[in-house]
Structures are given as structure tokens and as C-alpha cells.
N, C-alpha and C. Protein backbone atom coordinates (compact mmCIF):
# COMPACT_ATOMS: atom_id res chain seq x y z
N UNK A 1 122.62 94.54 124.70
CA UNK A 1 121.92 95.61 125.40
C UNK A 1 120.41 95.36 125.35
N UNK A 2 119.83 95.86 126.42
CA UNK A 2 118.42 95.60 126.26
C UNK A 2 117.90 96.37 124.85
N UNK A 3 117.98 97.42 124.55
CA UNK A 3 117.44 97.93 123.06
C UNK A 3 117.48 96.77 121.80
N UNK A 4 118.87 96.36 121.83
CA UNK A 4 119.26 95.43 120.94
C UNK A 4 118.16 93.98 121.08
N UNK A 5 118.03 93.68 122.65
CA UNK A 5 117.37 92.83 122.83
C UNK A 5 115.58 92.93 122.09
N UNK A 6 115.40 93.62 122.47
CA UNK A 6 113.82 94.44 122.16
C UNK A 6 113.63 94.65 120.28
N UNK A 7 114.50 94.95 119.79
CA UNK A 7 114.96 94.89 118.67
C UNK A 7 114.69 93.19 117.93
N UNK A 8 115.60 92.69 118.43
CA UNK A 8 115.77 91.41 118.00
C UNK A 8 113.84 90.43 118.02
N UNK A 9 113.47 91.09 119.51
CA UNK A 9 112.44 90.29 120.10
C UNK A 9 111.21 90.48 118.76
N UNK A 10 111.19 91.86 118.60
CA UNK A 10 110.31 93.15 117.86
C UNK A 10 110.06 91.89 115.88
N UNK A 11 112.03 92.14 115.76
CA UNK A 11 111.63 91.61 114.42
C UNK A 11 111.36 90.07 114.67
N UNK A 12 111.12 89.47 115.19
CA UNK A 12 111.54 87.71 115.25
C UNK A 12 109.70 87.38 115.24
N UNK A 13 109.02 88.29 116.11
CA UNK A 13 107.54 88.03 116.52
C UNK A 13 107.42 88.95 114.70
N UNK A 14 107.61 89.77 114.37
CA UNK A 14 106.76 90.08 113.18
C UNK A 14 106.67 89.33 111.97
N UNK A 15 108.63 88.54 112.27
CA UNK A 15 108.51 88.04 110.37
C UNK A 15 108.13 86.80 110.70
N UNK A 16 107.75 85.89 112.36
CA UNK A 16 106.99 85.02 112.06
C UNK A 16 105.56 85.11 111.87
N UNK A 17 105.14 86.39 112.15
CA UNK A 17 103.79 86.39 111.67
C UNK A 17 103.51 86.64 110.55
N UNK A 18 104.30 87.67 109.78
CA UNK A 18 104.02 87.55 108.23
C UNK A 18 104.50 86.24 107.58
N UNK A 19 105.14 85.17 107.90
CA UNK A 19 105.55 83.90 107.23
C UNK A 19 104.40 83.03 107.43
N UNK A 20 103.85 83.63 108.89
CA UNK A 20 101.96 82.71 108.73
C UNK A 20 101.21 82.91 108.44
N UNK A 21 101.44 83.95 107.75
CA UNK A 21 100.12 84.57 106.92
C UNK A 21 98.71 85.15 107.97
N UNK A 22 99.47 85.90 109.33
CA UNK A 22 98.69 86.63 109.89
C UNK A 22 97.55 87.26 109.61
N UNK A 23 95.83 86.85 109.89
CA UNK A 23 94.96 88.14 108.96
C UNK A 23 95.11 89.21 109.68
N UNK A 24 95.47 89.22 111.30
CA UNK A 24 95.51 90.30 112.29
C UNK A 24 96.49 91.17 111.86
N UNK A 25 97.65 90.87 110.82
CA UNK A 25 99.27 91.93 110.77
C UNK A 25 98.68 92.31 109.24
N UNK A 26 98.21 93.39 109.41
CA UNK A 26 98.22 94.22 108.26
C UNK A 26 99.48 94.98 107.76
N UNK A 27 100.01 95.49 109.05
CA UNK A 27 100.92 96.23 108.63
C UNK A 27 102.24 96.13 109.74
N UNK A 28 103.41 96.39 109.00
CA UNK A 28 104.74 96.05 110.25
C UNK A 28 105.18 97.15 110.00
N UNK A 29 105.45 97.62 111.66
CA UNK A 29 105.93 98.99 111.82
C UNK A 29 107.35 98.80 112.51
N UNK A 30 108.75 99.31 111.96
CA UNK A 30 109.51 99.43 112.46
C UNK A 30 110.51 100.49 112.22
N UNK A 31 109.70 101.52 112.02
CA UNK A 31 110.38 102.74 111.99
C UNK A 31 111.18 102.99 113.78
N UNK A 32 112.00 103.37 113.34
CA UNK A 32 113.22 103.90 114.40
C UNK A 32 113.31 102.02 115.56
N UNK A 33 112.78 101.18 114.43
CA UNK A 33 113.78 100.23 115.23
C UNK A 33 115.18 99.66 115.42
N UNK A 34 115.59 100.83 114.55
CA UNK A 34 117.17 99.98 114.57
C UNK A 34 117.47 98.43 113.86
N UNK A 35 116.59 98.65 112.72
CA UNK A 35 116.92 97.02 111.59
C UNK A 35 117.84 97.41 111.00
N UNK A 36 118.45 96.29 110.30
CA UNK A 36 119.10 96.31 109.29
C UNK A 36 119.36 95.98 108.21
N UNK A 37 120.14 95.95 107.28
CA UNK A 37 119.60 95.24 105.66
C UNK A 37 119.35 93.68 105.86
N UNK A 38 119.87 93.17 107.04
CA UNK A 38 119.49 91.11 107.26
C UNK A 38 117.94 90.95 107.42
N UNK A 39 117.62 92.16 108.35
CA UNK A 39 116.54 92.28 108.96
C UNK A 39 115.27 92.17 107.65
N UNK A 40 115.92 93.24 106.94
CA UNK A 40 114.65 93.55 105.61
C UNK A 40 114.52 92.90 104.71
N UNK A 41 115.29 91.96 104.48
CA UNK A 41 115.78 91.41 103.29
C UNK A 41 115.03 89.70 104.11
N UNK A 42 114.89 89.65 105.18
CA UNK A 42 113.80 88.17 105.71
C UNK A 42 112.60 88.97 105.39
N UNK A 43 112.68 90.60 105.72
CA UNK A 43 111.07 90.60 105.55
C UNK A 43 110.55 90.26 104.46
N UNK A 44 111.37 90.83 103.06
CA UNK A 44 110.83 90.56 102.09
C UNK A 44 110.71 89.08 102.04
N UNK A 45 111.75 88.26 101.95
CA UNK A 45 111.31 86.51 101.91
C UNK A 45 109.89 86.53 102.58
N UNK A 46 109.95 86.83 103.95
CA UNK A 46 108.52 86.46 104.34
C UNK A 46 107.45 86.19 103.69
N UNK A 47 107.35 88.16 103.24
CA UNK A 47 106.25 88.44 102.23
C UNK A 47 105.70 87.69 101.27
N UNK A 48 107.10 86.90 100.93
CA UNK A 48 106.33 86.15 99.75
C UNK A 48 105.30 84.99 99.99
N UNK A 49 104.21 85.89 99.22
CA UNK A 49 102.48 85.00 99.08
C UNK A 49 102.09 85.56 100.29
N UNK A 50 102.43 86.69 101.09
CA UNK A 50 101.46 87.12 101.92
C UNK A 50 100.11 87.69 101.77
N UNK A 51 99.12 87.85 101.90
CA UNK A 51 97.79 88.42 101.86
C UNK A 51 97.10 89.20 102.30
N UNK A 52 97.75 89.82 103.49
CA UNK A 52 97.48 90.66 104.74
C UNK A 52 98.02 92.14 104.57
N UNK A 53 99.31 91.81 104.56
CA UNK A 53 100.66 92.85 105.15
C UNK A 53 100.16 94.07 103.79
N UNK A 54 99.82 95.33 103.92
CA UNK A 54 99.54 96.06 103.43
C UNK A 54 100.88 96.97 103.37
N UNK A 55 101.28 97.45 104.44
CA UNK A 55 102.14 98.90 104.89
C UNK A 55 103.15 97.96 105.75
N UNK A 56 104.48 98.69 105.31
CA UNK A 56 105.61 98.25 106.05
C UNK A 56 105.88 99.75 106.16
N UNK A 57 106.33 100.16 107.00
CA UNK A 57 107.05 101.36 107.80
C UNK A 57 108.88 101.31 108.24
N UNK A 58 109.31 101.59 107.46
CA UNK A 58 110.71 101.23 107.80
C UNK A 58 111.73 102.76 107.98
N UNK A 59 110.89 103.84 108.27
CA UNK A 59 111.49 105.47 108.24
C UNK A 59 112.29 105.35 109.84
N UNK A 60 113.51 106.16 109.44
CA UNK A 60 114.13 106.51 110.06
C UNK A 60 115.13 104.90 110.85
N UNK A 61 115.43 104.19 110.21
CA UNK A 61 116.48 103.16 110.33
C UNK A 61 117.96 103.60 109.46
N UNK A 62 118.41 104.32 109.56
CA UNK A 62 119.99 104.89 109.22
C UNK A 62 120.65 104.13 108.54
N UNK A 63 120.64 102.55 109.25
CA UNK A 63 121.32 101.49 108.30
C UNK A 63 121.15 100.90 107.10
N UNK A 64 119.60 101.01 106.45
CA UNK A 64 119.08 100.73 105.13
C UNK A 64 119.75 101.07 104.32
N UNK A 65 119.88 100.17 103.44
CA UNK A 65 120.20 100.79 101.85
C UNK A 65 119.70 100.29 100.66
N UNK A 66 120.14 100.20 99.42
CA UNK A 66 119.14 100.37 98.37
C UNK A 66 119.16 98.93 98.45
N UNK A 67 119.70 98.17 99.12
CA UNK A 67 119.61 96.82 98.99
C UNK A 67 118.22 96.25 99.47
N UNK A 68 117.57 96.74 100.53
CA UNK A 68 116.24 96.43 100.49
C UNK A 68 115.62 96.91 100.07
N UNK A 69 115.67 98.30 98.97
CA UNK A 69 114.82 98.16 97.86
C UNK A 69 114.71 97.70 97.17
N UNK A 70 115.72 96.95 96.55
CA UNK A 70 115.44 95.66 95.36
C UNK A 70 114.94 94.35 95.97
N UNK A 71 115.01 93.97 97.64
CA UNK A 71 114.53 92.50 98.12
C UNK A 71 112.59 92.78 97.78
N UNK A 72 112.17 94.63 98.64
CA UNK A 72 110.89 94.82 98.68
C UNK A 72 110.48 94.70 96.95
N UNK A 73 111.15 95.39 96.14
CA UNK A 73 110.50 95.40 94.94
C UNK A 73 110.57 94.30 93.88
N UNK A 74 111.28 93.46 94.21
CA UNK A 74 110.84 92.18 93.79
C UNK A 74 109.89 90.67 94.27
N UNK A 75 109.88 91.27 95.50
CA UNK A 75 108.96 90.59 96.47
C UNK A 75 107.43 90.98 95.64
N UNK A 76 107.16 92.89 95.35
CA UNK A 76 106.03 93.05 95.63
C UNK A 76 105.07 92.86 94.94
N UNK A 77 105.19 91.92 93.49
CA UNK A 77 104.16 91.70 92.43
C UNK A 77 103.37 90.05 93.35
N UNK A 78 104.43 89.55 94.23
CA UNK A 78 103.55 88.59 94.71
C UNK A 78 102.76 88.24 96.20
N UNK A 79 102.84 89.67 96.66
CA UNK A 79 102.25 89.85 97.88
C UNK A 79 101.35 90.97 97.61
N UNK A 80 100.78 91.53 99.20
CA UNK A 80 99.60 92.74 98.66
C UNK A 80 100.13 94.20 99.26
N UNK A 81 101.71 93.78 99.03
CA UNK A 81 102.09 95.82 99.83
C UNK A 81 101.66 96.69 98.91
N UNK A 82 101.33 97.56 99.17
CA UNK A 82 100.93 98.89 98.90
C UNK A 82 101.76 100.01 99.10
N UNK A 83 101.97 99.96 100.15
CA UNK A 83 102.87 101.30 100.82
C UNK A 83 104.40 100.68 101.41
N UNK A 84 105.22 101.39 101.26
CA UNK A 84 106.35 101.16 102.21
C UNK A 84 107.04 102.51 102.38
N UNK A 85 107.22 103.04 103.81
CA UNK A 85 107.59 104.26 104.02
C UNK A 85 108.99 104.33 104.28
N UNK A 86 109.97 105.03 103.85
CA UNK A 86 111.37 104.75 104.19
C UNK A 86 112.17 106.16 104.25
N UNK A 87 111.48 106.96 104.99
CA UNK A 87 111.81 108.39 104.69
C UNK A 87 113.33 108.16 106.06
N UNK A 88 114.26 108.37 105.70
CA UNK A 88 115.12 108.84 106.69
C UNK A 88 115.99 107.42 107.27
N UNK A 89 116.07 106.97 105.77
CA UNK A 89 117.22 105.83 105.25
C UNK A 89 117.75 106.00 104.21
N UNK A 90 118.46 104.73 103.44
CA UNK A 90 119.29 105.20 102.20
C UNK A 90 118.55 104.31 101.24
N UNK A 91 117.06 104.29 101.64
CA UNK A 91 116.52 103.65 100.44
C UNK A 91 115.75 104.32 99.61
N UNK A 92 115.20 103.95 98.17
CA UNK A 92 114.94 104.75 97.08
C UNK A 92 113.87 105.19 97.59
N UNK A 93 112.89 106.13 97.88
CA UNK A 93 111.26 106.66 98.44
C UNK A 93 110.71 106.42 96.72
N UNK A 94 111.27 107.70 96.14
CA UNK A 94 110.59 107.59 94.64
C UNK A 94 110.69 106.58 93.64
N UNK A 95 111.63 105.59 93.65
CA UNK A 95 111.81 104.12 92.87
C UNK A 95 110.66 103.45 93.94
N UNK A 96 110.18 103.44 95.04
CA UNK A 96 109.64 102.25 95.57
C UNK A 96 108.24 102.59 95.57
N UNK A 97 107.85 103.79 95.37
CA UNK A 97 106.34 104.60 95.48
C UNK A 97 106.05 104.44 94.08
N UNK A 98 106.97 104.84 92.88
CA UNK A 98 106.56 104.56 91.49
C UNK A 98 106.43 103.25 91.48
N UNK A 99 106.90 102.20 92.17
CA UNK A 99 106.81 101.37 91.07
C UNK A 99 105.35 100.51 92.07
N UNK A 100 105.33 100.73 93.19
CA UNK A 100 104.06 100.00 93.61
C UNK A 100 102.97 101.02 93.76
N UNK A 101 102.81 102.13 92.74
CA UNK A 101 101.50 102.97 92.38
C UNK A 101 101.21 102.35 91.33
N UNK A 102 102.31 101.82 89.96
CA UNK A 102 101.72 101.36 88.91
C UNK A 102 101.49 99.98 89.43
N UNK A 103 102.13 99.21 90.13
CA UNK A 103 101.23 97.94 90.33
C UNK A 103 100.50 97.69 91.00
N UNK A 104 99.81 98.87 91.83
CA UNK A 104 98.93 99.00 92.60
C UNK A 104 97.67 99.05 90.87
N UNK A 105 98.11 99.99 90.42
CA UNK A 105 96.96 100.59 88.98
C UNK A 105 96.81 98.89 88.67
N UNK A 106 97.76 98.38 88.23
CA UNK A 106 97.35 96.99 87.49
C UNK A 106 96.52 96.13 87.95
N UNK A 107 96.46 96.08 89.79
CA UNK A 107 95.49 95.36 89.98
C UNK A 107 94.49 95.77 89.86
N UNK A 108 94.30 97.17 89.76
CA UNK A 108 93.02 98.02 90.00
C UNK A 108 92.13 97.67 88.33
N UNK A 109 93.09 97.54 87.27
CA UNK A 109 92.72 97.24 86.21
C UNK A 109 92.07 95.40 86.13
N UNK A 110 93.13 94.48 86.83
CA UNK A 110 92.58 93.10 86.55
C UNK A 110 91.09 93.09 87.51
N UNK A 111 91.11 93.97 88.63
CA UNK A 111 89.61 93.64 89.38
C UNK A 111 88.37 94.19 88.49
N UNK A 112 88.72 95.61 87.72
CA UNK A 112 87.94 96.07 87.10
C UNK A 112 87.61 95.41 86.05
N UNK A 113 88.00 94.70 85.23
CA UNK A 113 87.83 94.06 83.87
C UNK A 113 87.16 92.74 84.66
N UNK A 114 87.24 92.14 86.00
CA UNK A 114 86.33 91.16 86.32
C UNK A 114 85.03 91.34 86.86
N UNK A 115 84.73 92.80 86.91
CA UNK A 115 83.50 93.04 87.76
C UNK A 115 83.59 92.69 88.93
N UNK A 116 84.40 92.94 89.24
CA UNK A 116 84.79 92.86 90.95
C UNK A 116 83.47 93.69 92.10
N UNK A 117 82.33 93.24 92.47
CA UNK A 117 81.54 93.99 92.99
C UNK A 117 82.26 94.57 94.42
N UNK A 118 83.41 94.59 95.13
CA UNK A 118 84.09 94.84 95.97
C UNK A 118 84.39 96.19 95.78
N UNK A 119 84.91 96.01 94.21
CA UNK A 119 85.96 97.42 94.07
C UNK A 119 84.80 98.45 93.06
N UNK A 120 84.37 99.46 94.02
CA UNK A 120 83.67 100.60 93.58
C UNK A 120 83.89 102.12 93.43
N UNK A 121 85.48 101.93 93.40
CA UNK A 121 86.13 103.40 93.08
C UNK A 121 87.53 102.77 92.36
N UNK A 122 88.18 104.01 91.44
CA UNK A 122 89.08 103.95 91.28
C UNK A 122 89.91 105.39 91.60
N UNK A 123 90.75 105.29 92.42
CA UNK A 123 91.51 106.61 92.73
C UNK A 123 92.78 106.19 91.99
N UNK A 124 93.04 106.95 90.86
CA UNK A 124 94.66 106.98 90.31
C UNK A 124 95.18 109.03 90.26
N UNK A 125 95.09 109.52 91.53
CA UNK A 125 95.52 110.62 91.54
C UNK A 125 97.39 110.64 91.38
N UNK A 126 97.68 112.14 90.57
CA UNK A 126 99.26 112.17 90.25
C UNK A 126 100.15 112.31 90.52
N UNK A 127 100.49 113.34 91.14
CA UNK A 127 101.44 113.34 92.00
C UNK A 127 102.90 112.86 91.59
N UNK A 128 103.37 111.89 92.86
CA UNK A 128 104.54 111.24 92.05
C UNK A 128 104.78 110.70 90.37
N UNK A 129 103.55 110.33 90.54
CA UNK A 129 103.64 108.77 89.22
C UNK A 129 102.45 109.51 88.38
N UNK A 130 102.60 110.46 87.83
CA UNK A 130 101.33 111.22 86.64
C UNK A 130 100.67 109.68 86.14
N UNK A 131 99.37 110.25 86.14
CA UNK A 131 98.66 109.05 85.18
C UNK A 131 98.83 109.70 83.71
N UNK A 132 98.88 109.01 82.80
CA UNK A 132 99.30 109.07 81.32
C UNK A 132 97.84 108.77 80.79
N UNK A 133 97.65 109.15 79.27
CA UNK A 133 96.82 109.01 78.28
C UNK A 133 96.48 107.46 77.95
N UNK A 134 97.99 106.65 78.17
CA UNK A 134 97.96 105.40 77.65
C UNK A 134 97.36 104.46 78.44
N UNK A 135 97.78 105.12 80.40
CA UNK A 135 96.95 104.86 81.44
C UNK A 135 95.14 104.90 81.43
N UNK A 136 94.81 105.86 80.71
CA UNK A 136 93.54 106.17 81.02
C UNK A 136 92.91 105.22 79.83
N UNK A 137 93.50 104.79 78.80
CA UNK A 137 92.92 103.95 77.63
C UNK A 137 92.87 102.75 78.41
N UNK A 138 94.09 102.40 79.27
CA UNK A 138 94.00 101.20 79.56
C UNK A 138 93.14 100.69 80.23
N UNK A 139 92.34 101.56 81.50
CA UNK A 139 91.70 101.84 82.23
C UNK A 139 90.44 101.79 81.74
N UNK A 140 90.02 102.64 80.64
CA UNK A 140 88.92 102.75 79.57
C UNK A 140 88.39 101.28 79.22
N UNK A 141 89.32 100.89 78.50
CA UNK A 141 89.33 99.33 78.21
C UNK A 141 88.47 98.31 79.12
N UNK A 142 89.08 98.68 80.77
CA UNK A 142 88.68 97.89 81.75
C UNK A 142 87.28 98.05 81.87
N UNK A 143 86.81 99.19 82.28
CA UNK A 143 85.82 99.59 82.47
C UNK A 143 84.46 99.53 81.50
N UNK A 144 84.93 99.11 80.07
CA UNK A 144 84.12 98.82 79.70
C UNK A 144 82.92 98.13 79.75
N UNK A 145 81.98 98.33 80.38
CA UNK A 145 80.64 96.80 81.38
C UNK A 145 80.51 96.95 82.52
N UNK A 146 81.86 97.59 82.57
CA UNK A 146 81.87 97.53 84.23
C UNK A 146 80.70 97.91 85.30
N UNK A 147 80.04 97.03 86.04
CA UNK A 147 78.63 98.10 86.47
C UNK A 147 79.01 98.22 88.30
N UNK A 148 79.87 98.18 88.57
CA UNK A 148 80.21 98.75 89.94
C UNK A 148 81.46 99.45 90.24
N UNK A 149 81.74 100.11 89.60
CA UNK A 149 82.97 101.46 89.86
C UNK A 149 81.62 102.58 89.46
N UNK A 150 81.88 103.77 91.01
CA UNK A 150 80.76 104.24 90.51
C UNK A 150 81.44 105.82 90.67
N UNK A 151 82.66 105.13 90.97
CA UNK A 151 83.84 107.04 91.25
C UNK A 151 84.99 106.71 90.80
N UNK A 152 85.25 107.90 89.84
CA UNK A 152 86.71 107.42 89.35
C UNK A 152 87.87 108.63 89.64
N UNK A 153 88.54 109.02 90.15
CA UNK A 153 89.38 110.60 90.55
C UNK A 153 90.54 110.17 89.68
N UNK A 154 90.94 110.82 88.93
CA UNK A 154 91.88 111.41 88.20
C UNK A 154 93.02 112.18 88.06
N UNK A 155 92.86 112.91 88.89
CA UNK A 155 93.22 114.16 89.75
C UNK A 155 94.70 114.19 89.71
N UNK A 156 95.44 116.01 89.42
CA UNK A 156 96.50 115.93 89.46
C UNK A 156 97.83 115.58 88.99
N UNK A 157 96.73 114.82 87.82
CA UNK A 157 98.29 114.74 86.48
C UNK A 157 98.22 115.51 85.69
N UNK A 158 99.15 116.88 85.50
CA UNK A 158 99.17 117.30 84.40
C UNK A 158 99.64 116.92 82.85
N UNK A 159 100.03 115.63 82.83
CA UNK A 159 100.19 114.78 81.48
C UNK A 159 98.79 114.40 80.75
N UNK A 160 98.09 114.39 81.85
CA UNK A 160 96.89 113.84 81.35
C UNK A 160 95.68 115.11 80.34
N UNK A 161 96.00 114.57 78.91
CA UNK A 161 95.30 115.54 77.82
C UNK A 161 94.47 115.20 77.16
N UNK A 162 94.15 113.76 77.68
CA UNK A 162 93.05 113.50 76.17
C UNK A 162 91.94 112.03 76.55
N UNK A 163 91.10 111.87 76.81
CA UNK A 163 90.20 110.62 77.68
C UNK A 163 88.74 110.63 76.50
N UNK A 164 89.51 110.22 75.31
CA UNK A 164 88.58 110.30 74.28
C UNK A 164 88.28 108.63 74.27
N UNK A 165 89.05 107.96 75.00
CA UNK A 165 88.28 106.19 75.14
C UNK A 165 87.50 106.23 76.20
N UNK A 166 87.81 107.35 77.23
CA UNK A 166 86.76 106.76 78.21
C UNK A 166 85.64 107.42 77.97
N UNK A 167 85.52 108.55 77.21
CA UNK A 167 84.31 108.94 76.45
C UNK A 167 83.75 107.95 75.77
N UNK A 168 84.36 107.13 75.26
CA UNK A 168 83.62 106.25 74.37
C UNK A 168 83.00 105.15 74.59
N UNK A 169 83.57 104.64 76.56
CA UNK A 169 82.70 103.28 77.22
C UNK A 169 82.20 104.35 78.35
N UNK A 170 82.38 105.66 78.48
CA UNK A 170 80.96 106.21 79.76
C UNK A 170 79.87 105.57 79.84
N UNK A 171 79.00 105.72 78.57
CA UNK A 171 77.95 105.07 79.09
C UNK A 171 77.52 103.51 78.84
N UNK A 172 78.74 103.01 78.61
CA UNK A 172 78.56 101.48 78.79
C UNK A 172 78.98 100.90 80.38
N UNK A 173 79.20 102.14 81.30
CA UNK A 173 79.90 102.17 82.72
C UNK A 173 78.92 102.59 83.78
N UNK A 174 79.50 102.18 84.93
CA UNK A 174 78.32 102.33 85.89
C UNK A 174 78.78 103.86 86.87
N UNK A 175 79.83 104.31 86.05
CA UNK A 175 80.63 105.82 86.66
C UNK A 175 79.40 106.75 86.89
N UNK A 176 79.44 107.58 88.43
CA UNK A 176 78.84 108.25 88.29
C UNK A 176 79.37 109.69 88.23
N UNK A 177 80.26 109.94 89.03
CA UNK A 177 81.11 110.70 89.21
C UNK A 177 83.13 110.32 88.51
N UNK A 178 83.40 111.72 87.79
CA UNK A 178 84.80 111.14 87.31
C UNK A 178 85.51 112.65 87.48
N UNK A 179 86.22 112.58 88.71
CA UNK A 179 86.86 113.87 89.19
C UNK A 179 88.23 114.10 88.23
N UNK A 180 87.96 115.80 87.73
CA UNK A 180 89.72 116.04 86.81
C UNK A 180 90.26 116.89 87.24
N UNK A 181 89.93 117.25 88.27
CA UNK A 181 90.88 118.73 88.81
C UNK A 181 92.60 118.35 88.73
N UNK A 182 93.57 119.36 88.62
CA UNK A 182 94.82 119.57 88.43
C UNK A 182 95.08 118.67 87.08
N UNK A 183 93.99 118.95 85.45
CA UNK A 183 94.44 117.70 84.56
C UNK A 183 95.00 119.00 83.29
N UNK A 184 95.06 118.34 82.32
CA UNK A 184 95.15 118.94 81.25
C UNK A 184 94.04 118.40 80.38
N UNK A 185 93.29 118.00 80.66
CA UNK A 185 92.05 117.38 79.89
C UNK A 185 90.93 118.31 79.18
N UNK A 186 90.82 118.55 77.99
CA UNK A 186 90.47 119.90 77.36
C UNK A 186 89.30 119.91 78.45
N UNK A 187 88.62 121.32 78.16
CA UNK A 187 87.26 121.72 78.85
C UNK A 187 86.35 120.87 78.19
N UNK A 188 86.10 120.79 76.83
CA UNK A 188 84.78 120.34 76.36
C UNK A 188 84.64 118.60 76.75
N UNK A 189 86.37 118.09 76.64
CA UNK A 189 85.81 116.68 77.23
C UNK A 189 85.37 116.84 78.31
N UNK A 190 86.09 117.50 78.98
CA UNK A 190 85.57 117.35 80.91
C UNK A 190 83.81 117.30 80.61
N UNK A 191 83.73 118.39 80.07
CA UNK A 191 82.18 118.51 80.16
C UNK A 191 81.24 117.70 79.53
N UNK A 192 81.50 116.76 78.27
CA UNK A 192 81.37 115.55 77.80
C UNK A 192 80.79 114.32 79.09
N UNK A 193 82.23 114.11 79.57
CA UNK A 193 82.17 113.25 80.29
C UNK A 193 81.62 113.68 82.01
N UNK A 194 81.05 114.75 82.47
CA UNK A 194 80.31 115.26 83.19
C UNK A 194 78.68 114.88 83.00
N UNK A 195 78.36 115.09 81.71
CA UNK A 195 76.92 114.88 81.17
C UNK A 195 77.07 113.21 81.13
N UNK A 196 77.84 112.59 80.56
CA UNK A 196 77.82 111.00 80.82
C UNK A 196 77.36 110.77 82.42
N UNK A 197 78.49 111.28 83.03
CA UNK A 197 78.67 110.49 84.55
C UNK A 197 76.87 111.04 84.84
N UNK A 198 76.32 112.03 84.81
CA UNK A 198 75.34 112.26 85.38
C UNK A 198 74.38 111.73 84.49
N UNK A 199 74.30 111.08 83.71
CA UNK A 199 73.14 110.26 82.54
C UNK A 199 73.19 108.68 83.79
N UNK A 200 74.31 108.37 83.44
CA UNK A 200 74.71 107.38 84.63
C UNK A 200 74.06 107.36 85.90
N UNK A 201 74.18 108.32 86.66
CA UNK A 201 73.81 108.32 88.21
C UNK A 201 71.72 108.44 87.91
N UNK A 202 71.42 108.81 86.79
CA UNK A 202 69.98 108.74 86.60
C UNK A 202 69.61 107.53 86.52
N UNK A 203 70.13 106.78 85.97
CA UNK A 203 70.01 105.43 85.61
C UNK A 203 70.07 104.41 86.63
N UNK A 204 71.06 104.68 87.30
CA UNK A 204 71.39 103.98 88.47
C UNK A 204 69.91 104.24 89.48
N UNK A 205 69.87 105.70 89.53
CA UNK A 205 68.81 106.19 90.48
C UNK A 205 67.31 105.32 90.05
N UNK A 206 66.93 105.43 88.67
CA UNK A 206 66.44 104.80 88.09
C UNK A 206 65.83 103.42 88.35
N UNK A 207 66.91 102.42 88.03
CA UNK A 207 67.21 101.00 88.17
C UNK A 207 66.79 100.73 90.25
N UNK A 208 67.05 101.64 91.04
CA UNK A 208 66.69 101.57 92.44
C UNK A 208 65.54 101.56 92.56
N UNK A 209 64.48 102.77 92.08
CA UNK A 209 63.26 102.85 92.69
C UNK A 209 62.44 101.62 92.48
């Protein structure tokens, strides 16, 4: 049938462009194309060592199942997905969002510990995947020197109770701003680390004129 045809045409042009490492294909959209687990399961091969492909969109394909959540989530420590949307299939949403938020965090941690002058925020808001205490040490850690993260949001984990390490490299950090709304983070740290971030942004202001 022509659909089928269009289908076929749709995936054949995408997974050879993610196998060439397209800079133009950021993202492959094939929500309501009618793939199937053969289909997803090349994408992931593709992926592998891609550099581009950010967002795959795969919502509303009926035929999915958890089987291309295990091709995507083992694919994704060696490519750069971020997102994969799969609302209105039979694949995991919350296994595939947890697990590439924390390895999204990890890279966010290896750029930060290199002084990555690129990366000048860190957003780990909670939601699905709460950021943890052990998260924010780890994070702490990174940031230690760090002189270009200059926003850090926090936001929205209520697990999160205690940021007594990142009190302790604030002002070895180039943070100017460190958002805690929806935390459990006592008042007096918040306000601790409020007077840091703004000692910081003087400095910075400072170091300009």
C-alpha cells in the first residue's frame, strides 16, 4: 500500500542518515509512523557513535514493545540521545526517562569537572528522577574550580535535604544563581548558599569592569 510504501521510504532515508552521522538530523521523528520493533531495533544499531541525533519521537506506534527499550537503552551511553518520547506504545516512558536523566546528569558532571567553557548551567530539576543528596555531593565535587557554570536549578526534588558540600565549594565556584524551589533543603542553608551565589556574581561583576 502506498502508506506502507511511505513508511518504508520514511525509515530507510532516516537510519541512513543517522548511520552517517548526519550534523543536519538532530532528531528522528516517527511518531504515528507505523514502525515496528525491526524498525527500532536498526535505529538503535544506527545510533551507535552517533553525535547529532538528540530526540527520537516514537509516540503513538501501537506495535512497540519493551523490546526497543532495551535496543534504545543500551545503545544510549554511546551516542548523544537525550530524549525519546514513546507515549502511546508498549514501551517503558518511566524506565527510559530515568535512566537517560541520570546519564544525561553524568555527562553534565564529566563536562563540569573539565571546565567545559560551553556548559554554563546546570539544570537537574525532579520530577520523575528526584535529585538525591548523594547527587548533589557528586555534583559539589564537580564544581569544585569550576569558573563557568554560572546557574545551577535544583528544583523540585523533594528528597533533596541537605547541600552542606556544595556549601563548602560555593565560593570556590563561579555559581551565581542556585535555584531550590519545590526542595526540602533547610531554610538557613538556602540562605547560606544565596549569600554565596551573590558574593559570586560581585566578583564576577568585579573581575568585568
Amino acid at each position: 500500500t502506498m502508506e506502507r510504501d511511505v513508511r518504508l521510504i520514511l525509515v530507510a532515508n532516516n537510519l541512513r542518515r543517522v548511520r552517517a552521522n548526519d550534523p543536519t538530523l538532530g532528531d528522528v521523528n516517527w511518531s504515528y509512523a507505523g514502525v515496528d520493533d525491526e524498525d527500532v531495533i536498526q535505529l538503535a544499531q544506527a545510533l551507535e557513535g552517533n553525535t547529532h541525533v538528540r530526540w527520537v519521537d516514537l509516540t503513538y506506534n501501537e506495535k512497540l514493545t519493551d523490546a526497543c527499550t532495551a535496543a534504545l537503552l543500551d545503545v544510549a551511553p554511546r551516542c548523544k540521545l537525550i530524549n525519546a518520547m514513546v507515549d502511546g506504545t508498549g514501551m517503558d516512558r518511566v524506565r527510559i526517562n530515568d535512566f537517560l536523566t541520570r546519564l544525561l546528569r553524568e555527562e553534565d558532571v564529566v563536562a563540569i569537572r573539565a571546565n567545559d567553557p560551553e556548559t554554563t548551567q546546570v539544570i537537574w530539576l525532579g520530577g520523575n528522577v528526584p535529585t538525591s543528596n548523594a547527587d548533589i555531593a557528586r555534583l559539589a565535587d564537580a564544581l569544585d574550580g569550576n569558573t563557568y557554570i554560572q546557574t545551577v536549578v535544583l528544583s523540585n526534588s523533594k528528597d533533596l535535604t541537605d547541600i552542606t558540600r556544595l556549601l563548602e565549594v560555593g565560593p570556590r565556584t563561579g555559581a551565581t544563581s542556585v535555584r531550590m524551589y519545590g526542595t526540602s533543603i533547610p531554610p538557613e542553608q538556602q540562605k547560606q548558599m544565596k549569600k554565596i551565589a551573590a558574593a559570586n556574581a560581585r566578583r564576577r561583576l568585579a573581575a568585568n569592569d
